[in-house]
Protein backbone atom coordinates (compact mmCIF):
# COMPACT_ATOMS: atom_id res chain seq x y z
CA UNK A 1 32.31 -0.97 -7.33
CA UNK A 2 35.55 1.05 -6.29
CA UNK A 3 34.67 2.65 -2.68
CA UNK A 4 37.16 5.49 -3.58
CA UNK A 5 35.89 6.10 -7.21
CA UNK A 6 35.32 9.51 -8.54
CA UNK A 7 31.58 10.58 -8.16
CA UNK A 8 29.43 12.78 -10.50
CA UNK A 9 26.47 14.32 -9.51
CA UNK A 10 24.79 16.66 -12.19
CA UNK A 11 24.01 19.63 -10.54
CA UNK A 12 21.43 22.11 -12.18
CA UNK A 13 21.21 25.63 -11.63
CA UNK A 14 19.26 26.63 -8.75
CA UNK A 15 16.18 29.32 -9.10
CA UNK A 16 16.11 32.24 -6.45
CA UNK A 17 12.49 31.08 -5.44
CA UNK A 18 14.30 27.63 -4.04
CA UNK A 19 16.11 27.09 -1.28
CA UNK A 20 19.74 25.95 -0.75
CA UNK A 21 18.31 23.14 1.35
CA UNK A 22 15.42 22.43 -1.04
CA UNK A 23 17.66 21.99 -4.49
CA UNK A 24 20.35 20.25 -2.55
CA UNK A 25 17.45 17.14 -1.56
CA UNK A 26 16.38 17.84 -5.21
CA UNK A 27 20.00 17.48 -6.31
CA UNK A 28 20.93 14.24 -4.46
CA UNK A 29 17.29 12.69 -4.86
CA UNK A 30 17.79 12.95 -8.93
CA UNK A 31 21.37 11.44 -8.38
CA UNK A 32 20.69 8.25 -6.43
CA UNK A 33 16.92 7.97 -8.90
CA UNK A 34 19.29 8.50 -12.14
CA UNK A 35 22.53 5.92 -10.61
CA UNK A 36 24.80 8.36 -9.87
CA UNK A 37 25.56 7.29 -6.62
CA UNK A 38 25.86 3.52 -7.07
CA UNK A 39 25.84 0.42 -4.49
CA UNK A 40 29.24 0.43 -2.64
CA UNK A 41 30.26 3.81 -2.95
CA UNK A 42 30.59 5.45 0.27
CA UNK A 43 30.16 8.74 0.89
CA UNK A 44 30.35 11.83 3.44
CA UNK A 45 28.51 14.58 4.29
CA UNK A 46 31.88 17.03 3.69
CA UNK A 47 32.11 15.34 0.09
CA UNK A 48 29.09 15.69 -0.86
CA UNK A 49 28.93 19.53 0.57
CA UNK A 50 31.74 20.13 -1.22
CA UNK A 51 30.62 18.41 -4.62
CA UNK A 52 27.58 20.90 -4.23
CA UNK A 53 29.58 23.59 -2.91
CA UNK A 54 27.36 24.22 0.33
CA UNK A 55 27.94 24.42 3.48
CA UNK A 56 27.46 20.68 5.51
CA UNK A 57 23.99 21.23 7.45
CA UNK A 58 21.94 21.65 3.95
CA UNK A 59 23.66 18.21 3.06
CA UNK A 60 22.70 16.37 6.45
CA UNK A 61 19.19 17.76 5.83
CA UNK A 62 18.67 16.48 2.57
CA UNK A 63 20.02 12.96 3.78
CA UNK A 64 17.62 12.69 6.45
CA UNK A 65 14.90 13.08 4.09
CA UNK A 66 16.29 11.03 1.96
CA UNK A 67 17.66 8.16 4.60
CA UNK A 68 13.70 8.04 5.45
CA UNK A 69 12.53 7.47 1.96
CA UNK A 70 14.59 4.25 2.22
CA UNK A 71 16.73 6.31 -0.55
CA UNK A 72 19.96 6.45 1.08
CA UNK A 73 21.29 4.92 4.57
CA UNK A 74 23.35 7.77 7.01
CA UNK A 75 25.84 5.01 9.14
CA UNK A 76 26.81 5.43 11.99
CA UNK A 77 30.36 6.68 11.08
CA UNK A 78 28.04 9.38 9.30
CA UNK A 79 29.12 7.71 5.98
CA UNK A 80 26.42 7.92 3.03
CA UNK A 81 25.76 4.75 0.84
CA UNK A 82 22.74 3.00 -0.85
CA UNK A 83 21.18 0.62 1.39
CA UNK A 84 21.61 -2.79 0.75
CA UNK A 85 19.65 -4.96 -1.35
CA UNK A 86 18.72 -8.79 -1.26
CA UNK A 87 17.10 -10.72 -3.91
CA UNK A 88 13.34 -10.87 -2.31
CA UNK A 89 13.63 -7.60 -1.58
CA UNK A 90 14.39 -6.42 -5.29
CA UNK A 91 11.86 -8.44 -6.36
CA UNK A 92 9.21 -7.35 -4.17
CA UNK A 93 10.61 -3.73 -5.42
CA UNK A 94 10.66 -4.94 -9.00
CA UNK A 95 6.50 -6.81 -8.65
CA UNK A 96 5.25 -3.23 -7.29
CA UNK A 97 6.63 -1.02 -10.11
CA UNK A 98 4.50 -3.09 -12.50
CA UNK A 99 1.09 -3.36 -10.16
CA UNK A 100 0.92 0.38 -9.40
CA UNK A 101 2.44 1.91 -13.04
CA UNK A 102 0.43 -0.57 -15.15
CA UNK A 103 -2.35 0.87 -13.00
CA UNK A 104 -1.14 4.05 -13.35
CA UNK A 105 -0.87 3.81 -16.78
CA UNK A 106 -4.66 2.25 -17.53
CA UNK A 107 -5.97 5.32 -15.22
CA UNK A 108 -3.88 8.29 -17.00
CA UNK A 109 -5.35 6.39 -20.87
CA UNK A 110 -8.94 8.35 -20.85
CA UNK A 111 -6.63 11.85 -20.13
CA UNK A 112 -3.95 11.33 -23.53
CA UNK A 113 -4.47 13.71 -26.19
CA UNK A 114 -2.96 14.17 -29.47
CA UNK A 115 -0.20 16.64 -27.83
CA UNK A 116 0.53 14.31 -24.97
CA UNK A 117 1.09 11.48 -27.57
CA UNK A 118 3.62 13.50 -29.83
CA UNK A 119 5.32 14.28 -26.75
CA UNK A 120 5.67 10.46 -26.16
CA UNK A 121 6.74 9.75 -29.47
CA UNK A 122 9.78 12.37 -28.84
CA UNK A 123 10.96 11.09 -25.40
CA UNK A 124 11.01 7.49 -27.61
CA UNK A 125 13.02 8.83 -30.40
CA UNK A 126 15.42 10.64 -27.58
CA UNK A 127 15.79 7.50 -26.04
CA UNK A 128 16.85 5.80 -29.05
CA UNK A 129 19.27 8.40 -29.61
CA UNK A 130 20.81 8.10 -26.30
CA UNK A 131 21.10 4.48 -27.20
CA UNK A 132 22.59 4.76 -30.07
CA UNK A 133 25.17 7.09 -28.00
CA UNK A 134 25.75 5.21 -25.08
CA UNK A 135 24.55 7.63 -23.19
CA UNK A 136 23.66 5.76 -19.87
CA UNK A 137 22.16 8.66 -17.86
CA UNK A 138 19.88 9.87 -20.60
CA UNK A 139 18.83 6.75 -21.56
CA UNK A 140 17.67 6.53 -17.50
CA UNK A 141 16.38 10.28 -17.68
CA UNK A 142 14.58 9.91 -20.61
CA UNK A 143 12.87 6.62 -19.66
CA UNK A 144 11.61 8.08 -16.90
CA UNK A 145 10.42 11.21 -18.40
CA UNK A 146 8.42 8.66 -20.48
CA UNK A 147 6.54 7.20 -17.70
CA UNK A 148 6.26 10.13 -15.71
CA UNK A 149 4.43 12.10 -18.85
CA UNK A 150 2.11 9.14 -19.02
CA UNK A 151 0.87 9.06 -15.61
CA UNK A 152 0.90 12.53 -14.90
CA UNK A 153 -2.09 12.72 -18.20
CA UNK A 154 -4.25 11.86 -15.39
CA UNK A 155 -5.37 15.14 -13.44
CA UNK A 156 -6.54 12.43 -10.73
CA UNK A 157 -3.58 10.32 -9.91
CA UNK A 158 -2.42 9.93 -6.68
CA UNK A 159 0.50 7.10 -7.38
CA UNK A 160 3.27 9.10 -8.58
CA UNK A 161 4.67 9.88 -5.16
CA UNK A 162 4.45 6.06 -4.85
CA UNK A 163 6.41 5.16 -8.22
CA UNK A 164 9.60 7.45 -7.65
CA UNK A 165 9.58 5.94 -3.96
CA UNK A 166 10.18 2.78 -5.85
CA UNK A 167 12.39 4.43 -8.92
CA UNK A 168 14.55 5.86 -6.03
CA UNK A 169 15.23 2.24 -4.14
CA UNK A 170 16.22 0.63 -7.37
CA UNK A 171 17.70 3.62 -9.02
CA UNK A 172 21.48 2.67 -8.00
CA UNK A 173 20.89 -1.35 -8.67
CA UNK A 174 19.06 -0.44 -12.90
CA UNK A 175 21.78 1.92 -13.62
CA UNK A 176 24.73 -0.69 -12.70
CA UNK A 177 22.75 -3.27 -14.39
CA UNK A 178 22.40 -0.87 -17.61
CA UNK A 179 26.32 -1.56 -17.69
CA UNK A 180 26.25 -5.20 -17.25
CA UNK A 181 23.75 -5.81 -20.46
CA UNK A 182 25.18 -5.95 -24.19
CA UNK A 183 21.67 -5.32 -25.43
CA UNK A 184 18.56 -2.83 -24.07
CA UNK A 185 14.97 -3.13 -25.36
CA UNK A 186 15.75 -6.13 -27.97
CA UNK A 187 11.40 -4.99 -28.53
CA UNK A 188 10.25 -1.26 -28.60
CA UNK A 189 7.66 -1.25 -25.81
CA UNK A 190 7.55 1.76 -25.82
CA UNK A 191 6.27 1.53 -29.24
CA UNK A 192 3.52 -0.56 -28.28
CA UNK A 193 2.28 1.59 -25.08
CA UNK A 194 1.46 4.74 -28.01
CA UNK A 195 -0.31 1.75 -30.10
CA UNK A 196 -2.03 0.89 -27.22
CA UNK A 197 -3.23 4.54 -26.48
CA UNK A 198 -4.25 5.02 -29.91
CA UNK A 199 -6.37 2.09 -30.09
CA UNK A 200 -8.05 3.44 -26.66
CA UNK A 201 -6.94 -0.18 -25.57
CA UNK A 202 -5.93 -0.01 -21.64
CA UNK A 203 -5.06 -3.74 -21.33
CA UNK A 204 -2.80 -3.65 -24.04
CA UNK A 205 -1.11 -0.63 -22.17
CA UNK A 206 -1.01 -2.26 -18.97
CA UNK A 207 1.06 -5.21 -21.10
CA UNK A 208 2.75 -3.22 -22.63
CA UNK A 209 4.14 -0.99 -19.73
CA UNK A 210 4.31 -4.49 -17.70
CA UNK A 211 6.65 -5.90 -20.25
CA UNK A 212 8.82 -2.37 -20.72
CA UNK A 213 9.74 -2.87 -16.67
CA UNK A 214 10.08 -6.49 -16.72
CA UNK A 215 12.76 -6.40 -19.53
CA UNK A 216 14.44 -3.39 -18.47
CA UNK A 217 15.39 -6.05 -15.25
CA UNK A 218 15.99 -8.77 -17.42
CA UNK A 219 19.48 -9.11 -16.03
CA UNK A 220 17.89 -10.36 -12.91
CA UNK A 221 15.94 -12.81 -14.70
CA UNK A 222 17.19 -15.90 -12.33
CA UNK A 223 17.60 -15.89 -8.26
CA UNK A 224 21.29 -17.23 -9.33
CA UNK A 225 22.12 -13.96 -11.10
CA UNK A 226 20.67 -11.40 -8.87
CA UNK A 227 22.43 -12.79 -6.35
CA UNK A 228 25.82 -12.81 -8.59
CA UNK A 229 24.62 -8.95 -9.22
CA UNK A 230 23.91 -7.77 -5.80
CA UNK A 231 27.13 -9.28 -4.22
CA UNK A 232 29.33 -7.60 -7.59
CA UNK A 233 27.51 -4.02 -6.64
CA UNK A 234 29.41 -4.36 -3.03
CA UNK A 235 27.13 -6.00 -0.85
């Protein structure tokens, strides 16, 4: 992408009982997750403070927290970008979302309620909308809202820390390939998953959330294009 391209970051507005330092993290930890700030786009800490409209040392605070999530990468020129990717690297990335949320998934199935499952059926029908729309960054807010409401069912679960880890390190890459496909979702897994959890079946949720990921990176379905992809994104 452009190095010099405009940048959007949504920012939200910030409640008294959190700090500057804590919604700025929040802030630029949504953006990267969401693709806001995409591969190749270099940033600095006075951009980004003034983006925010804070002063610089909340900004270099947030990055450090983010830099050691594997998020974001500080330079030495104190420039901001994504760090780069390679193609076993995004696959290893890629292989771990669906061990750990097909797992997460099977775990949080004993926990889903009627509620829990009309609440799934909404973020589906939002998601459509924002499909419909062409509205990239809901269709990546509302996906995740999806999974996150389904794993969080369980009162137990100790992975979700683990999944946005990964969600954050391929944030940047699924939002740039969201432009690059003609077609999301040709099959409604999402559809399946609430079959699934009606049906009390947890290995046809574990497909079913298996197959939602692997599609959603169908772009990278050969070494040949994810290579072609990761050198287009800058690197």
């Amino acid at each position: 992408m452009d190095k010099k391209s405009p940048i959007k970051i949504t920012l939200t507005e910030r409640n008294d009982a959190v700090t500057i330092t804590q919604w700025v993290y929040q802030t630029l930890r949504d953006a990267v997750m969401y693709g806001e700030i995409l591969p190749g786009r270099a940033l600095t800490i006075r951009e980004l403070a003034g983006i925010m409209d804070v002063s610089p040392m909340p900004v270099r605070e947030a990055l450090r927290q983010l830099a050691a999530e594997n998020a974001l990468e500080i330079q030495g020129n104190r420039r901001v970008m994504v760090p780069n990717m390679t193609a076993m690297k995004f696959n290893e990335l890629c292989e771990a979302r669906i061990a750990i949320e097909s797992h997460a998934a099977a775990r949080a199935l004993p926990y889903i309620d009627s509620d829990l499952l009309d609440q799934l059926r909404t973020l589906d029908n939002l998601i459509d909308a924002a499909q419909e729309a062409g509205n990239l960054e809901q269709i990546s807010l509302l996906n995740q809202n999806f999974h996150r409401a389904l794993y969080t069912a369980n009162p137990h679960q100790v992975t979700l820390p683990l999944i946005e880890s990964l969600w954050l390190q391929l944030g940047p890459f699924m939002r740039l390939a969201t432009n690059e496909l003609d077609e999301h979702y040709l099959v409604d897994r999402h559809n399946e998953a609430m079959a699934a959890i009606e049906k009390k079946d947890a290995y046809a949720l574990q497909v079913a959330i298996s197959a939602d990921i692997r599609e959603g990176i169908a772009f990278a379905g050969t070494p040949e294009m994810l290579h072609a992809f990761i050198e287009n994104a800058g690197h």
